[in-house]
C-alpha atoms as a PDB file:
ATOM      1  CA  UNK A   1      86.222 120.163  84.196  1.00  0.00           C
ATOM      2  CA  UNK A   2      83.937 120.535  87.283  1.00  0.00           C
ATOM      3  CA  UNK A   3      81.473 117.539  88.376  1.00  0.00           C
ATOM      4  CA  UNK A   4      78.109 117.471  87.270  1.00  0.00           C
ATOM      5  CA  UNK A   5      75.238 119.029  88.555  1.00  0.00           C
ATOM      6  CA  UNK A   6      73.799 114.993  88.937  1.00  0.00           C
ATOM      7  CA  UNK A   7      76.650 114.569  91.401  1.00  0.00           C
ATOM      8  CA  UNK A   8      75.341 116.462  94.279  1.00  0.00           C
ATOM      9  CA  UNK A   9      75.435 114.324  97.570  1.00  0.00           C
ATOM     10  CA  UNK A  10      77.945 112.202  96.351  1.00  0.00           C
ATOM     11  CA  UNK A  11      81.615 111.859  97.934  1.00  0.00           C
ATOM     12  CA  UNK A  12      82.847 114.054  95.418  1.00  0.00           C
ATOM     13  CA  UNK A  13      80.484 116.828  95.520  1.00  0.00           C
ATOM     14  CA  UNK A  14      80.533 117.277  99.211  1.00  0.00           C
ATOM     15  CA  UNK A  15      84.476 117.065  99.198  1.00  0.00           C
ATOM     16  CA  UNK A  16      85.280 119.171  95.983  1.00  0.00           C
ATOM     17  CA  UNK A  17      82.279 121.897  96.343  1.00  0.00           C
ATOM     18  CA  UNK A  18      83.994 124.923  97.071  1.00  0.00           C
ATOM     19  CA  UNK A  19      87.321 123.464  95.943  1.00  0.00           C
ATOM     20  CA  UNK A  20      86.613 126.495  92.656  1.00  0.00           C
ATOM     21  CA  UNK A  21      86.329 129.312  94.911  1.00  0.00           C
ATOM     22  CA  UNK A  22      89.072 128.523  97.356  1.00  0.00           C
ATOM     23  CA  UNK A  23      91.264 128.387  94.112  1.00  0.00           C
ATOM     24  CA  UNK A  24      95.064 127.853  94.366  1.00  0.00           C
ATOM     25  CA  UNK A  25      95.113 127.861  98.684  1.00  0.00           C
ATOM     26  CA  UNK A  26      96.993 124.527  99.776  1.00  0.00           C
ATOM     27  CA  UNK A  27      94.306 121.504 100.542  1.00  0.00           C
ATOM     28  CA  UNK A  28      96.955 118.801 101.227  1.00  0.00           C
ATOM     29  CA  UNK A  29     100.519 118.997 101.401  1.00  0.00           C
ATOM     30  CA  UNK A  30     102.178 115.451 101.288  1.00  0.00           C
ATOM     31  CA  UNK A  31     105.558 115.199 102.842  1.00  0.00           C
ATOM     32  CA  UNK A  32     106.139 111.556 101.424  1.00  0.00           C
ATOM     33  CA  UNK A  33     105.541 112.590  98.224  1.00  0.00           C
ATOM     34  CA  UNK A  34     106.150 115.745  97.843  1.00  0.00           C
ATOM     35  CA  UNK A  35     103.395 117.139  96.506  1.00  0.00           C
ATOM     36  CA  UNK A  36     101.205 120.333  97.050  1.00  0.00           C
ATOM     37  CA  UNK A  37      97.699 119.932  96.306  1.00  0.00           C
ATOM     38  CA  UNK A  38      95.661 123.052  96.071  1.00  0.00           C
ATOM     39  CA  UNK A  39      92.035 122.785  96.249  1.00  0.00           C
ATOM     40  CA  UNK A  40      91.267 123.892  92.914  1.00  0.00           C
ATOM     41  CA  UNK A  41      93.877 121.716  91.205  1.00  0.00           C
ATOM     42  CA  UNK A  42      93.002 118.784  92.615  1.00  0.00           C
ATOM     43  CA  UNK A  43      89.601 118.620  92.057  1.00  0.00           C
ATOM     44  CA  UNK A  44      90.419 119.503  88.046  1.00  0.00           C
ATOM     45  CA  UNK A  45      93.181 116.576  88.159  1.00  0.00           C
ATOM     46  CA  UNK A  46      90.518 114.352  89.666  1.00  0.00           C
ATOM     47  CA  UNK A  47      87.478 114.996  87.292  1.00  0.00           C
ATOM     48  CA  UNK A  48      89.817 114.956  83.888  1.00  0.00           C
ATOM     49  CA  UNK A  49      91.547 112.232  85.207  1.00  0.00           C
ATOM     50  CA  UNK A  50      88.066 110.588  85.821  1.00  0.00           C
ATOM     51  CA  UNK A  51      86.987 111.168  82.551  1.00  0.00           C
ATOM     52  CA  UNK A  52      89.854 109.579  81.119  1.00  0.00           C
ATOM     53  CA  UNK A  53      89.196 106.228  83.088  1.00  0.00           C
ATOM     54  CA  UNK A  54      85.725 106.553  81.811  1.00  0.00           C
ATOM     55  CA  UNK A  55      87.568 106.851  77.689  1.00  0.00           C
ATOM     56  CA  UNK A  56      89.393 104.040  78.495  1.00  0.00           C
ATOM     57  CA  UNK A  57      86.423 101.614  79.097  1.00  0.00           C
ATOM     58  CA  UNK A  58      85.931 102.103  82.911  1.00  0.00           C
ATOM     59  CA  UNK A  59      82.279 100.951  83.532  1.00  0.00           C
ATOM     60  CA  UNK A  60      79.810 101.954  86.586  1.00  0.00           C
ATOM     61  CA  UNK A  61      80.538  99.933  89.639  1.00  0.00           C
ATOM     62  CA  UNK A  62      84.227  98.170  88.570  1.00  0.00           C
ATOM     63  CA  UNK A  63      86.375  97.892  91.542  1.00  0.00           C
ATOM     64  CA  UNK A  64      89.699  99.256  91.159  1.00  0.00           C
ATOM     65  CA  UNK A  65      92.229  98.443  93.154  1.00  0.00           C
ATOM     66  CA  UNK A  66      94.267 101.440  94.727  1.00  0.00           C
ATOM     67  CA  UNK A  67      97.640  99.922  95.822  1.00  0.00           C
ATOM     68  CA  UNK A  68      99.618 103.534  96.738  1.00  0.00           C
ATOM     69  CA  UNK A  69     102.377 104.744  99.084  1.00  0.00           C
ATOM     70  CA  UNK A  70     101.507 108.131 100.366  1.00  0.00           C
ATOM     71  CA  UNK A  71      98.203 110.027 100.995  1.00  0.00           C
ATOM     72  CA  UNK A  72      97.950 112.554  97.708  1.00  0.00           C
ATOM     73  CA  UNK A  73      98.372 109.097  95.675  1.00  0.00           C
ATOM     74  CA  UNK A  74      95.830 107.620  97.628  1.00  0.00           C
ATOM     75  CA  UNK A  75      93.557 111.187  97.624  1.00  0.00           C
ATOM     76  CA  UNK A  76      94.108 111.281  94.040  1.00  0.00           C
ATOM     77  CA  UNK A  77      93.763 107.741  93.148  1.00  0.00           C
ATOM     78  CA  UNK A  78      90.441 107.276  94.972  1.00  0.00           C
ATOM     79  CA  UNK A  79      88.682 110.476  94.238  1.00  0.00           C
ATOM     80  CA  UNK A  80      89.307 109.504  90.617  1.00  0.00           C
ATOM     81  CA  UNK A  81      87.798 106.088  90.656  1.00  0.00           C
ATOM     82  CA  UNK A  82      85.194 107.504  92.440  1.00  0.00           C
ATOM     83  CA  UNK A  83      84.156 110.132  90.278  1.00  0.00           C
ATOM     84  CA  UNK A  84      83.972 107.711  87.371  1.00  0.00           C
ATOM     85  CA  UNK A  85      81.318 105.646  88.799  1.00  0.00           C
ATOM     86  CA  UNK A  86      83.831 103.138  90.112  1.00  0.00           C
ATOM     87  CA  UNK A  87      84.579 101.355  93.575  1.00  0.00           C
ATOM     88  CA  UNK A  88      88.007 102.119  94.955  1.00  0.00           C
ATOM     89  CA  UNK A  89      89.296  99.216  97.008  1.00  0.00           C
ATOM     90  CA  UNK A  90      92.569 100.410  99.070  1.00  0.00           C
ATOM     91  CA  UNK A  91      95.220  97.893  99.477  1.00  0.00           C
ATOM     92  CA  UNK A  92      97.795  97.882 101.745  1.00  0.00           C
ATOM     93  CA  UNK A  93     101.269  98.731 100.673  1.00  0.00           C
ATOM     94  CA  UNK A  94     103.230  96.162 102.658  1.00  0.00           C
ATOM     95  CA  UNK A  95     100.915  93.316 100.730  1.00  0.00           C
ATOM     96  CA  UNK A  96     103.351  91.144  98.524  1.00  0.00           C
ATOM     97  CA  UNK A  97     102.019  90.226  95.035  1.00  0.00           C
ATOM     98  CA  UNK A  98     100.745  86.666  95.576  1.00  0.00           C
ATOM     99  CA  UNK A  99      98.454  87.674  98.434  1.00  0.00           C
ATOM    100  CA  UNK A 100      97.410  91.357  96.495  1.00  0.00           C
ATOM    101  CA  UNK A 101      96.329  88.677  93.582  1.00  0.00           C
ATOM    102  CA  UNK A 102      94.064  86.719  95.481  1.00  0.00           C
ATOM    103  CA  UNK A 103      92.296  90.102  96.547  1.00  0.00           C
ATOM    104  CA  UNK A 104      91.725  91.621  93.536  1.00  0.00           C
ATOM    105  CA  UNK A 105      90.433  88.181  92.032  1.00  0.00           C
ATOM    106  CA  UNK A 106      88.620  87.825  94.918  1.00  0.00           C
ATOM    107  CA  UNK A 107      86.921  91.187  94.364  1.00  0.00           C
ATOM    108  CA  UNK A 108      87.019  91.027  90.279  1.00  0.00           C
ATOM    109  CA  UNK A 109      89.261  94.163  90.012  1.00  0.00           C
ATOM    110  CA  UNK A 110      90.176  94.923  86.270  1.00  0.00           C
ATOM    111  CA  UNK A 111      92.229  98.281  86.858  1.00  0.00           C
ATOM    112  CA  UNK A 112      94.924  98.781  89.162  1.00  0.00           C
ATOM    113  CA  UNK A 113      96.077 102.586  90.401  1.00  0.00           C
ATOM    114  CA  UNK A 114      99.965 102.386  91.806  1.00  0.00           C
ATOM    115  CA  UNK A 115     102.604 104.246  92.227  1.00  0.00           C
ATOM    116  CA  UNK A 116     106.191 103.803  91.036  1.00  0.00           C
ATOM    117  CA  UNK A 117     107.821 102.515  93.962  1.00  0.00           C
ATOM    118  CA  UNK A 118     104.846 100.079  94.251  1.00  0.00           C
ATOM    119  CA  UNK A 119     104.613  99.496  89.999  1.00  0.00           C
ATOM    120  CA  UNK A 120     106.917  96.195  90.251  1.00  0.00           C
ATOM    121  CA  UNK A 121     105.015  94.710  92.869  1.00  0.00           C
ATOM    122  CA  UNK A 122     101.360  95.671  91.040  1.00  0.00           C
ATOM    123  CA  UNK A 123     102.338  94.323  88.117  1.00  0.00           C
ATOM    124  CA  UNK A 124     103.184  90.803  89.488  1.00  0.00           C
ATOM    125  CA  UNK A 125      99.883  90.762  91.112  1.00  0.00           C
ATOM    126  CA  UNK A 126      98.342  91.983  87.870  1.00  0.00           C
ATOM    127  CA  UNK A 127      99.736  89.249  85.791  1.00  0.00           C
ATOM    128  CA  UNK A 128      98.090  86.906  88.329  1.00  0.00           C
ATOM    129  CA  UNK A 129      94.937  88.590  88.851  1.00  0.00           C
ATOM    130  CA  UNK A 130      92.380  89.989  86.285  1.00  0.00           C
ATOM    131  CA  UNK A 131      93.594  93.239  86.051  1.00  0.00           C
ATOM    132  CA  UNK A 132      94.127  94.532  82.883  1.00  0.00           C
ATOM    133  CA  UNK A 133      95.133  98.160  83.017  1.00  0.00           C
ATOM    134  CA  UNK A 134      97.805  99.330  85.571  1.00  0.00           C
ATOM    135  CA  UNK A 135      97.779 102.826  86.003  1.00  0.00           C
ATOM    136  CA  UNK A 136     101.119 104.432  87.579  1.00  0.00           C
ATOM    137  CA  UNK A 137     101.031 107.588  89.395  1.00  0.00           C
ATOM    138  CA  UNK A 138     104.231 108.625  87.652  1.00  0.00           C
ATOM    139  CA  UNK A 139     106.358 106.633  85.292  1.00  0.00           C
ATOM    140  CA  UNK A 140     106.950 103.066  85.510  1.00  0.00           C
ATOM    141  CA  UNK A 141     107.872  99.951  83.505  1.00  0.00           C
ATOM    142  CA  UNK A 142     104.783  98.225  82.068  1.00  0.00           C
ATOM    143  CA  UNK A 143     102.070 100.909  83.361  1.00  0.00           C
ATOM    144  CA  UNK A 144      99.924 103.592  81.716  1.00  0.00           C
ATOM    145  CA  UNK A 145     101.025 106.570  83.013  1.00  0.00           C
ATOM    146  CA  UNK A 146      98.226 108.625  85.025  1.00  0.00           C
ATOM    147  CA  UNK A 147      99.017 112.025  83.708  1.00  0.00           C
ATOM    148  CA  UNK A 148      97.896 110.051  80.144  1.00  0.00           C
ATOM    149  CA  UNK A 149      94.330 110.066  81.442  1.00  0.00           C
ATOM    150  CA  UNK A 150      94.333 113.610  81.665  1.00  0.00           C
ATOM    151  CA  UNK A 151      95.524 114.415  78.027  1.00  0.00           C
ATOM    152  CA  UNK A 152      91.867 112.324  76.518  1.00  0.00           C
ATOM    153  CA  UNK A 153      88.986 113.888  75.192  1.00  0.00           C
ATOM    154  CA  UNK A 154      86.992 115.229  78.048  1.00  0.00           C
ATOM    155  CA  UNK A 155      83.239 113.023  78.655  1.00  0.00           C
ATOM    156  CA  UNK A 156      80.515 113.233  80.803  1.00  0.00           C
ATOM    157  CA  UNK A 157      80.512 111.699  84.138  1.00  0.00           C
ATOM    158  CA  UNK A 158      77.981 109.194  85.433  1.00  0.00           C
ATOM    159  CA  UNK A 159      75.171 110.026  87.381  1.00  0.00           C
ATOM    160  CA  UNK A 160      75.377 108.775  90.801  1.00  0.00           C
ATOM    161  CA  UNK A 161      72.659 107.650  93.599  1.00  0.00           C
ATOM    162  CA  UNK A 162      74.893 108.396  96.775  1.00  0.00           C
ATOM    163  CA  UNK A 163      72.966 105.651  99.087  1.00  0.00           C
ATOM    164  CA  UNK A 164      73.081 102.790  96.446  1.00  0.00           C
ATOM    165  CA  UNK A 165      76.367 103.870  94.941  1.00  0.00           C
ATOM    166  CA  UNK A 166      79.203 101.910  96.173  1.00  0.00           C
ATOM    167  CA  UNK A 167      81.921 104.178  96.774  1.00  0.00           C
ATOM    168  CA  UNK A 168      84.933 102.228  98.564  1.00  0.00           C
ATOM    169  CA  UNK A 169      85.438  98.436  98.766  1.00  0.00           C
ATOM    170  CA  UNK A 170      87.616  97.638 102.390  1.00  0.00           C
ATOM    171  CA  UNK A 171      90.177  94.792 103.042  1.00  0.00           C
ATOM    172  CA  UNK A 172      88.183  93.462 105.356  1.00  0.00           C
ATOM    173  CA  UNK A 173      85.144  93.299 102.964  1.00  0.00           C
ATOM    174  CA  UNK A 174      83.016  96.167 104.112  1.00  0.00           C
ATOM    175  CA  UNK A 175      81.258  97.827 101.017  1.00  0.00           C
ATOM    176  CA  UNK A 176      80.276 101.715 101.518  1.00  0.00           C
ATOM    177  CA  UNK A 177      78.166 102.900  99.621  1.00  0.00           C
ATOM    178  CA  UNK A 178      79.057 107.276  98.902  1.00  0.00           C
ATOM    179  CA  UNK A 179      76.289 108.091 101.953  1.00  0.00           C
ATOM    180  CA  UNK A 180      78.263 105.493 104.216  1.00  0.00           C
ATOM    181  CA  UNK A 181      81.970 107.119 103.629  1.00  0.00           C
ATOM    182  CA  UNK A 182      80.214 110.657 104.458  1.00  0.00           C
ATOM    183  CA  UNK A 183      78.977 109.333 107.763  1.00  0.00           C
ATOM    184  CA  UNK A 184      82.509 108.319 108.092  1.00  0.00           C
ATOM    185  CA  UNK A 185      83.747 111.442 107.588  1.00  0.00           C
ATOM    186  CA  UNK A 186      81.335 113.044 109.830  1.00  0.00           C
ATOM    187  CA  UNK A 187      81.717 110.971 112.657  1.00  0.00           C
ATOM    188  CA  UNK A 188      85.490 111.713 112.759  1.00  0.00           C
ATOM    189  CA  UNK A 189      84.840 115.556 112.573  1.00  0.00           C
ATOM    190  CA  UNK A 190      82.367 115.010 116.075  1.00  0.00           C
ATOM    191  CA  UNK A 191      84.716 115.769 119.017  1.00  0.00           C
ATOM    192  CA  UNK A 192      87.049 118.605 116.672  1.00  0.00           C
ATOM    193  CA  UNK A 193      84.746 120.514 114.471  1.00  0.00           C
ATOM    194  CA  UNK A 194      87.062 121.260 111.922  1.00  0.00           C
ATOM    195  CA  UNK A 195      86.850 124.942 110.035  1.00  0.00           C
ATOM    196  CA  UNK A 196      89.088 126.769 107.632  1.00  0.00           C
ATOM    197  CA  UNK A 197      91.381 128.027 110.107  1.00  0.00           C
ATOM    198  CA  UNK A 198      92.731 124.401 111.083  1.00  0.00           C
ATOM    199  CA  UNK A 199      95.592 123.023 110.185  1.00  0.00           C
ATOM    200  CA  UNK A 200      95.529 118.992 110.313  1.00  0.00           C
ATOM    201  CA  UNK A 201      98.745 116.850 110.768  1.00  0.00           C
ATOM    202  CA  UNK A 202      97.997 112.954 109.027  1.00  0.00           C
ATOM    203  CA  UNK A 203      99.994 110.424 110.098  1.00  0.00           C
ATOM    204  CA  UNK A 204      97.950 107.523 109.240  1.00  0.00           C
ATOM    205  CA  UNK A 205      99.241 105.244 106.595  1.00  0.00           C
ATOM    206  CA  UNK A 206      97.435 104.018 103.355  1.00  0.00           C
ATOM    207  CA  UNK A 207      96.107 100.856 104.045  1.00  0.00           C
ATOM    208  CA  UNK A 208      93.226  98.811 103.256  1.00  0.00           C
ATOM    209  CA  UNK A 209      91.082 100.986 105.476  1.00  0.00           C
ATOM    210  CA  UNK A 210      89.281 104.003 105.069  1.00  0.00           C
ATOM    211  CA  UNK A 211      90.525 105.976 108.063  1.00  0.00           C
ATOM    212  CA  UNK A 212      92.940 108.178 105.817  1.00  0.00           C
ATOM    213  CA  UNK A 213      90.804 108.548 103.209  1.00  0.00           C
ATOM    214  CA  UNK A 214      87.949 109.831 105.091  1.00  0.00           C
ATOM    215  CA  UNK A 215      89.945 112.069 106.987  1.00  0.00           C
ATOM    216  CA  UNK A 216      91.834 113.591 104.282  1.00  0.00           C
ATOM    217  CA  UNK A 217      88.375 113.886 102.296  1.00  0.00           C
ATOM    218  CA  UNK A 218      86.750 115.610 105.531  1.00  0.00           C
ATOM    219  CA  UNK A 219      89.469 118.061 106.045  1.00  0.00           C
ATOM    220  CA  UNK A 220      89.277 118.736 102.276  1.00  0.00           C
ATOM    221  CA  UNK A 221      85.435 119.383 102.351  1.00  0.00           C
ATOM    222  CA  UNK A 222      85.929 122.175 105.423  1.00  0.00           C
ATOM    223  CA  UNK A 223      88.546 123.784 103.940  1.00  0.00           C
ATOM    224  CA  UNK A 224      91.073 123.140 105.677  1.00  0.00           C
ATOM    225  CA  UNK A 225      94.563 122.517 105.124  1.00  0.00           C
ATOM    226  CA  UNK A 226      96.010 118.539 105.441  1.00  0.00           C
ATOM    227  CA  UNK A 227      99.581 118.058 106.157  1.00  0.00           C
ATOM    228  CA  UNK A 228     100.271 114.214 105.843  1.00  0.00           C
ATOM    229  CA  UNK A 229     103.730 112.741 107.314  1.00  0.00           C
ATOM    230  CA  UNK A 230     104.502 108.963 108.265  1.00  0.00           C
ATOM    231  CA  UNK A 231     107.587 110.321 110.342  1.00  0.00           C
ATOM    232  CA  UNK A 232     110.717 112.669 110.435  1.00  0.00           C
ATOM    233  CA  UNK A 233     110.374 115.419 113.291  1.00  0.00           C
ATOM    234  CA  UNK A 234     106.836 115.207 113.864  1.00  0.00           C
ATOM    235  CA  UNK A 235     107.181 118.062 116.814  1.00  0.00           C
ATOM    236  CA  UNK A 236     109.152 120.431 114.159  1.00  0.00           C
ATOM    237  CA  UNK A 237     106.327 119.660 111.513  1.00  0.00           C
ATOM    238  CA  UNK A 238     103.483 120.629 114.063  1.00  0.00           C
ATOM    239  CA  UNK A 239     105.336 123.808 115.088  1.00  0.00           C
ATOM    240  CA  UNK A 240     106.261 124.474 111.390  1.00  0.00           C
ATOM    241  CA  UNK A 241     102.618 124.178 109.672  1.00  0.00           C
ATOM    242  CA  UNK A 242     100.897 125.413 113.121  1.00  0.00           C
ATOM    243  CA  UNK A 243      99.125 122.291 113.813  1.00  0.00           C
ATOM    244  CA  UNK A 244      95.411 122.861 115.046  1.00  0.00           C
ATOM    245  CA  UNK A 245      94.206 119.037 114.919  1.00  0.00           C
ATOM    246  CA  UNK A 246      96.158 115.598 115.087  1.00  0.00           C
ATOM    247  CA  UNK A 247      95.163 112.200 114.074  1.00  0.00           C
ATOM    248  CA  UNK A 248      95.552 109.529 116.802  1.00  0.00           C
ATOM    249  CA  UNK A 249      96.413 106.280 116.961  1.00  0.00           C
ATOM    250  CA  UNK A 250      93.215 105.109 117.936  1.00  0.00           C
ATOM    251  CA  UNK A 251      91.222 106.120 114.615  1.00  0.00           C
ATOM    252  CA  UNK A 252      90.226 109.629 116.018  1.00  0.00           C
ATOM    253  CA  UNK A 253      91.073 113.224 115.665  1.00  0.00           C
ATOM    254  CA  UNK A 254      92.699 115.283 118.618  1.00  0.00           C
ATOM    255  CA  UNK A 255      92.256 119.448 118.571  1.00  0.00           C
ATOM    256  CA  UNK A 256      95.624 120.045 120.313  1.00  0.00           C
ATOM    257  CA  UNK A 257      95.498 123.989 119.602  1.00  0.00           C
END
């Protein structure tokens, strides 16, 4: 299932585009998790899993709370919400459930996108929140499994404006609409340029920021290839994957080769 025509300009268009033609190549490899995303794969897991949300009652402009561990969750999970017309709002793993509550009633969430290692917290904050749906990125007590998204009858995505659309919904309250996370992106790609050829090493944590997101959706877009670790031997991972551009601890990229 490939985004509509009507989403050109949007996050998703300008991140997925050429996702088709670059076909199986790795986009993000996820040492946390994992998982190997190719380009082609994730942009069909993130449009079917879209148009389940949409089957399952998701409406244009619901904020969904993304409460993840790693960066393909968080990829995944956002990209999805996204796509559906929806307003991702990251949350920071290291919340605990009393204070994730207030945030998503705070911010009228009414679906909430975990993953299993998170699921026991989510749900506590769910049962004191609004939320309604859980959705678990993998199996977990209580949850709808995400791969269930994927198995409903495929619909139509909304139509998006990208300057009015809200596309992400910060911790610290900052609402960006799908234009603003784009000028995100492209400010972080001024001082490295990035190109197919790079290879990027993430080591930014999910949080209730967009640094990761906009990063991982900017080396995506280029075509380049995103290796995200949050520690181990980060000098044998750079030699390994042949690290072209780092992310550094001030919110910026580095070209180190």
């Amino acid at each position: 299932m490939r985004p509509t025509a009507s989403a050109t300009g949007t996050v998703i268009h300008e991140v997925f585009r050429r996702a088709y033609e670059r076909g199986d190549r790795p986009a993000l490899i996820d040492l946390r998790g994992g998982h190997v995303h190719g380009y082609r794969g994730l942009v069909t897991e993130v449009t079917r899993a879209a148009s389940g949300l949409v089957r399952r009652g998701a409406r244009r402009d619901q904020v969904v709370g993304v409460h993840v561990s790693t960066a393909g969750a968080q990829t995944l999970a956002v990209h999805t919400v996204v796509a559906a017309g929806g307003v991702a709002a990251p949350i920071d793993p290291g919340l605990g459930p009393y204070e994730m509550a207030a945030w998503l009633r705070e911010c009228d969430a009414r679906v909430l996108i975990t993953t299993p290692d998170l699921a026991e917290t989510a749900i506590l904050a769910a049962e004191e929140s609004r939320v309604r749906q859980v959705v678990s990125l993998g199996p977990a007590l209580d949850t709808i499994d995400f791969r269930c998204l994927l198995t409903l009858e495929p619909t139509a995505l909304p139509a998006l404006d990208a300057k009015r659309q809200l596309a992400v919904l910060l911790a610290d309250g900052a609402r960006l609409s799908h234009a603003d996370l784009l000028a995100r992106m492209a400010a972080l790609d001024l001082p490295v340029h990035l190109s197919e050829t790079d290879v990027v090493l993430a080591t930014w944590p999910p949080d209730g920021g967009c640094g990761l997101l906009a990063m991982v959706g900017l080396g995506v877009s280029k075509g380049a290839l995103v290796v995200a670790a949050d520690g181990g031997d980060l000098d044998g991972t750079r030699h390994d994957f042949g690290v072209t551009v780092v992310t550094r601890a001030d919110g910026t990229l580095e070209r180190v080769g």
